[in-house]
N, C-alpha and C. Protein backbone atom coordinates (compact mmCIF):
# COMPACT_ATOMS: atom_id res chain seq x y z
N UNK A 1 93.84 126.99 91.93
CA UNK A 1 95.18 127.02 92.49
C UNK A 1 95.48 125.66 93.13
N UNK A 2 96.66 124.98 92.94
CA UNK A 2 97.37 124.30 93.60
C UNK A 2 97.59 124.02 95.20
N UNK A 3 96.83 123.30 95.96
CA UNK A 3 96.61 123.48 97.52
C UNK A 3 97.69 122.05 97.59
N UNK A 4 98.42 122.46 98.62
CA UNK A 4 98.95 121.12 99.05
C UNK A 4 98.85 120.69 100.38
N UNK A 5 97.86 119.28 100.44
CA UNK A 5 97.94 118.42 101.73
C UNK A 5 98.32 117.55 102.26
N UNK A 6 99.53 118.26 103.85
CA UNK A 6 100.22 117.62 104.22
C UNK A 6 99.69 116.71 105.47
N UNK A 7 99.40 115.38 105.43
CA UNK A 7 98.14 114.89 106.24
C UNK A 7 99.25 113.60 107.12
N UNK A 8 99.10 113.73 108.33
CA UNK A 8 99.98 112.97 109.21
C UNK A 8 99.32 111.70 109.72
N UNK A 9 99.54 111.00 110.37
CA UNK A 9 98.42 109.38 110.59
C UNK A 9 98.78 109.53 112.05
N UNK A 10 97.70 109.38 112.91
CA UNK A 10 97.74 109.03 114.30
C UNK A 10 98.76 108.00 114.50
N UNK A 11 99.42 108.04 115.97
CA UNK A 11 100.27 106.42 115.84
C UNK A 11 99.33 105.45 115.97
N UNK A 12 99.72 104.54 115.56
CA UNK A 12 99.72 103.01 115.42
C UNK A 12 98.05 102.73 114.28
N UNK A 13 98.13 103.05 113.63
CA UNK A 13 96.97 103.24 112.46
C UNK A 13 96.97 102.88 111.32
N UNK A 14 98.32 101.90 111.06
CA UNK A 14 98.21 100.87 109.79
C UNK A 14 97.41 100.07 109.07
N UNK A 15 96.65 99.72 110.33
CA UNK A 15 95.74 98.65 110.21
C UNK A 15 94.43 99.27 109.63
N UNK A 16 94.43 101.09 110.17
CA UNK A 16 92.90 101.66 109.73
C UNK A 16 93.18 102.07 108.47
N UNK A 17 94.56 102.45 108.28
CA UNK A 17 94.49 103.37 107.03
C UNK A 17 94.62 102.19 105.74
N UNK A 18 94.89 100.67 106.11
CA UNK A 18 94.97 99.85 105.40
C UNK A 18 93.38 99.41 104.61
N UNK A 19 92.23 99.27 106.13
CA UNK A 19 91.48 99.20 105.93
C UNK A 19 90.19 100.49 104.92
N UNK A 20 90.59 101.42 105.30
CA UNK A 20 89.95 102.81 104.39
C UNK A 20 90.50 103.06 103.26
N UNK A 21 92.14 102.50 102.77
CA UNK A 21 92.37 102.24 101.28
C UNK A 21 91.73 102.61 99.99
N UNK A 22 91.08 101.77 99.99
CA UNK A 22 90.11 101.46 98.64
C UNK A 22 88.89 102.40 98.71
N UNK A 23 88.47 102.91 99.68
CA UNK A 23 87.52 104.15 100.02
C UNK A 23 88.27 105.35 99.25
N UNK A 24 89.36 105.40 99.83
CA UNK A 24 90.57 106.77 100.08
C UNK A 24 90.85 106.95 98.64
N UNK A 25 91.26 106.01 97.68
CA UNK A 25 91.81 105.41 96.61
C UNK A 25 90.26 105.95 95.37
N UNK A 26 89.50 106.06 95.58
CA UNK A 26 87.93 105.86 94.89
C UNK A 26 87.57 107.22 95.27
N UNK A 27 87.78 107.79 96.33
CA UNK A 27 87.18 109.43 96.53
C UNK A 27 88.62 110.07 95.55
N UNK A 28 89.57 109.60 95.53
CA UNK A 28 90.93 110.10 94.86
C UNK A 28 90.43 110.52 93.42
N UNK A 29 89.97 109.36 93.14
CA UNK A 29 89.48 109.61 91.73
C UNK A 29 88.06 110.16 91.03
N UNK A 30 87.92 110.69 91.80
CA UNK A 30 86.96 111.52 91.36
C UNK A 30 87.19 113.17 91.23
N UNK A 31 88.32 113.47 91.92
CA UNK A 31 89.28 114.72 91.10
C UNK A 31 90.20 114.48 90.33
N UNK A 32 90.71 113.31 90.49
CA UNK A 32 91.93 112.69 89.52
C UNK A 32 92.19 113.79 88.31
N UNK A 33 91.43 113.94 87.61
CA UNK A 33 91.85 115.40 86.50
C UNK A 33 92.85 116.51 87.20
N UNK A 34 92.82 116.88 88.28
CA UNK A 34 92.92 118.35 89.51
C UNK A 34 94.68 117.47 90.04
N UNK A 35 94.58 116.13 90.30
CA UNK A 35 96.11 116.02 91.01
C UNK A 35 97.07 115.98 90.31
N UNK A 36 97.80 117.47 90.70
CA UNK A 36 99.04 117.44 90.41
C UNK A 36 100.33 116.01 90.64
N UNK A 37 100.23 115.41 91.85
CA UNK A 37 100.83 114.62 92.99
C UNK A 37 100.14 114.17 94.00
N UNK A 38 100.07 112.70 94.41
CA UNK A 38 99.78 112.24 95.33
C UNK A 38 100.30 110.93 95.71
N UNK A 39 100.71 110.42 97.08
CA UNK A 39 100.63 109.39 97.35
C UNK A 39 101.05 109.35 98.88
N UNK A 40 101.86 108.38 99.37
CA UNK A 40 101.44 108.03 101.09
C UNK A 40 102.94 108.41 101.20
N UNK A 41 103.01 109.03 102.49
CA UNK A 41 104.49 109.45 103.53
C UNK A 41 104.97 108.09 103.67
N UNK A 42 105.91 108.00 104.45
CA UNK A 42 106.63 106.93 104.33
C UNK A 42 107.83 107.09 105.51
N UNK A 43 107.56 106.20 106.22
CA UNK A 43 108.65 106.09 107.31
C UNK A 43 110.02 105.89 107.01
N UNK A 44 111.12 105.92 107.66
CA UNK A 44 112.94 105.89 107.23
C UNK A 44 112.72 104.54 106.30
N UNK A 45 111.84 103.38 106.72
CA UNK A 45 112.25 102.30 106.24
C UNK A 45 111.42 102.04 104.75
N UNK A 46 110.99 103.57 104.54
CA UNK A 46 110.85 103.25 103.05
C UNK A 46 110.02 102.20 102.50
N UNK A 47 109.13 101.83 103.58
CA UNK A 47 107.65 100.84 103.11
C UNK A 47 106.72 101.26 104.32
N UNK A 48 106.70 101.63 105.43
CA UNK A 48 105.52 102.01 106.43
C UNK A 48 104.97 102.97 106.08
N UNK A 49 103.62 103.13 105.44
CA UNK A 49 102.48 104.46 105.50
C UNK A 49 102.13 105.50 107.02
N UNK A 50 102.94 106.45 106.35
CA UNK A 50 102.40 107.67 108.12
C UNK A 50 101.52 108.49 107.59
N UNK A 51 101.50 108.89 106.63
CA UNK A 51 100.51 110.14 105.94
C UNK A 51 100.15 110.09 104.74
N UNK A 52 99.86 110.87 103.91
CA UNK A 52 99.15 111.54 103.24
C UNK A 52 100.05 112.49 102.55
N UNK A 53 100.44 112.84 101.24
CA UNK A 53 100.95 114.14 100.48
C UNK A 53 99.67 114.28 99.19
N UNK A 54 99.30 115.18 99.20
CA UNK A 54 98.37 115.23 97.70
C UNK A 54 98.59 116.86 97.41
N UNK A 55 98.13 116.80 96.04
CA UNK A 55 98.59 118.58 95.46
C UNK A 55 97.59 118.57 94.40
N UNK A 56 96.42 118.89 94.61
CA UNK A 56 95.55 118.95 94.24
C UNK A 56 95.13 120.47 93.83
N UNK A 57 94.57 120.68 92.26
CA UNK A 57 94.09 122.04 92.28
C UNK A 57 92.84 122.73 92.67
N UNK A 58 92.24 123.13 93.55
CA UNK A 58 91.06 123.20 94.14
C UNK A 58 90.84 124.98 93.78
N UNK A 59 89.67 125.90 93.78
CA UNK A 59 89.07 126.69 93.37
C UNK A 59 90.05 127.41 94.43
N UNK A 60 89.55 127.28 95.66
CA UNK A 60 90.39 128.28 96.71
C UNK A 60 90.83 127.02 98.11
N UNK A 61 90.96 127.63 99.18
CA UNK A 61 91.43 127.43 100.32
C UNK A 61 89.62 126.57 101.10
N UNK A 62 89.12 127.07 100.94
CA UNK A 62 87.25 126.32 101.22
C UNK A 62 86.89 125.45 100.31
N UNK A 63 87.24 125.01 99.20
CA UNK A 63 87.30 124.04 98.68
C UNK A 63 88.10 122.31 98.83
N UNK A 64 89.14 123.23 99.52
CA UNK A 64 90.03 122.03 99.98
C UNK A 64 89.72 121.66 101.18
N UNK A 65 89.28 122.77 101.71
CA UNK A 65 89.11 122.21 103.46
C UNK A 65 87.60 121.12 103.07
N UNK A 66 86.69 121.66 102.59
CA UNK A 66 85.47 120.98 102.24
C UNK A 66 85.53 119.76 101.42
N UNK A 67 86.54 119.30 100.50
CA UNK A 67 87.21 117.98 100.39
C UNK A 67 87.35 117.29 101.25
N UNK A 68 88.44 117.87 101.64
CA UNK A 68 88.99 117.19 102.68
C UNK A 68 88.24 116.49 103.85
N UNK A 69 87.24 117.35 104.18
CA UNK A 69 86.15 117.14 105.58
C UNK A 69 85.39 115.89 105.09
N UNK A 70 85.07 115.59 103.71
CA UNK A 70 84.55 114.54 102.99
C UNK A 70 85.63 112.99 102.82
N UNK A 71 86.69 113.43 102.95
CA UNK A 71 87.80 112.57 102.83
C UNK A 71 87.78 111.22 103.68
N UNK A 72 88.01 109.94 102.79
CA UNK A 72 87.23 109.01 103.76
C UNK A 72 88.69 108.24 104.92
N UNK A 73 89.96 109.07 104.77
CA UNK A 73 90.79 108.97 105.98
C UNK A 73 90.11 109.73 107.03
N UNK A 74 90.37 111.01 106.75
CA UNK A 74 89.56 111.74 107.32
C UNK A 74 88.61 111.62 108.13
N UNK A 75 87.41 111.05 107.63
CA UNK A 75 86.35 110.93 108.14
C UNK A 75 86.63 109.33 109.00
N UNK A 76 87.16 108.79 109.31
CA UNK A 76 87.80 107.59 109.88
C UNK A 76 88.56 107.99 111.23
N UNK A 77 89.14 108.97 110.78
CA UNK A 77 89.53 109.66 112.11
C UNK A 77 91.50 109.14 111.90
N UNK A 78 91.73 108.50 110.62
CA UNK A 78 93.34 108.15 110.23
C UNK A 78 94.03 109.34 110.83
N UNK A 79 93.91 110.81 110.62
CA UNK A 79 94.53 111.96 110.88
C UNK A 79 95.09 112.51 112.25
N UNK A 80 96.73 112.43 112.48
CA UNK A 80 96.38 112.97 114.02
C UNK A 80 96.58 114.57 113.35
N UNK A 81 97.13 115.21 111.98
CA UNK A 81 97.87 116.70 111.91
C UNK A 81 97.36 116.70 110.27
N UNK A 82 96.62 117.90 110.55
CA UNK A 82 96.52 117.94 108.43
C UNK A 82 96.75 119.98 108.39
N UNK A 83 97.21 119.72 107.58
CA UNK A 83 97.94 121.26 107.01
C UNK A 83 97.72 121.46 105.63
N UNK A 84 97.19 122.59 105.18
CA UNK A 84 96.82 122.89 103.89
C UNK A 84 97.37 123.84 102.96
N UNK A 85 98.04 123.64 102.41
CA UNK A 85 99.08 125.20 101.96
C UNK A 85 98.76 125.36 100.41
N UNK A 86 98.55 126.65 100.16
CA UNK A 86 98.53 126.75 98.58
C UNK A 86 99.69 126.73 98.36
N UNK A 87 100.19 126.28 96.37
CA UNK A 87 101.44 126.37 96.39
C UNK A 87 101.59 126.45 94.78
N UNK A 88 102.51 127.37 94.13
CA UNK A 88 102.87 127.27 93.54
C UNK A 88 104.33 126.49 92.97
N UNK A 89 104.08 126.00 91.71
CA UNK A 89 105.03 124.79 91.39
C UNK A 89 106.33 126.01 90.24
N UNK A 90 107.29 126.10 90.35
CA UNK A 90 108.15 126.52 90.22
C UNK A 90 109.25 126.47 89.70
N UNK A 91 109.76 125.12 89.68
CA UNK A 91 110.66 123.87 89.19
C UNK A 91 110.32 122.77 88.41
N UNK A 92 110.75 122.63 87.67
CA UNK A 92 109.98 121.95 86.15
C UNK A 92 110.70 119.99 86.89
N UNK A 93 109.71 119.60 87.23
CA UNK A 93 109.89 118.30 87.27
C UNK A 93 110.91 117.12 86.49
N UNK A 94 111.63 116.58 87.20
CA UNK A 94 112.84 115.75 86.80
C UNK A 94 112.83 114.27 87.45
N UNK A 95 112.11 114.06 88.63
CA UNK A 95 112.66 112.59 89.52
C UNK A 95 111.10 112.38 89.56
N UNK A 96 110.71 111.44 89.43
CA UNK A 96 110.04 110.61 90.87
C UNK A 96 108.47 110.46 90.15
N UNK A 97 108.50 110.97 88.69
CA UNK A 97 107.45 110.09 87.85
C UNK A 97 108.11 109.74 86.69
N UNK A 98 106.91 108.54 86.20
CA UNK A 98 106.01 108.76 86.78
C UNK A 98 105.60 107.89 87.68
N UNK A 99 104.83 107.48 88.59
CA UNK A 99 104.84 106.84 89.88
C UNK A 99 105.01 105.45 89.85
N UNK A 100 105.40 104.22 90.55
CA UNK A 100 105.43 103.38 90.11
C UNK A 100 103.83 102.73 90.20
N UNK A 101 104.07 101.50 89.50
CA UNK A 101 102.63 100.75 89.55
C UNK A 101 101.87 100.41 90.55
N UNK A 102 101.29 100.08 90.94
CA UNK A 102 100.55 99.69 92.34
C UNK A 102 100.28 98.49 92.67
């Protein structure tokens, strides 16, 4: 099933979540098959990183939390709020892939 994590960034944590990147980016891909969606929240001004969105299909609800606990934001301590919701997808996709380049 489809778990979606909604993962918030402590204030002022640009600099960590800049630095754990390429960690964050490399544990990503090693489910990469499983993500539905992922990439970084985004402040009004539409370039500052605050969080975390990923939609990942994980076995159950202990699978994701146990990801997650492995997660190298996570484990950095980037997180001030993480929320885990299963979810079914419902609406047949129209905007916003496919993502741009990096």
């Amino acid at each position: 099933m489809i778990h979606v994590l909604m993962l918030i960034d402590r204030p002022d944590a640009g600099a960590l979540r800049q630095r754990v990147r390429p960690a964050h980016k490399a544990y990503l891909l090693q489910v990469a098959d499983r993500i539905a969606f992922a990439g970084p929240l985004l402040a009004d001004d539409g370039r500052t990183m605050i969080g975390s969105l990923l939609a990942i299909d994980f076995a159950d609800r202990a699978a994701a939390e146990a990801w997650l606990a492995e997660e190298p934001f996570t484990r950095a301590g980037l997180y001030e709020r993480r929320e885990i919701h299963a979810f079914e997808n419902l609406w047949p996709q129209r905007a916003g892939f496919p993502p741009a380049p990096a």
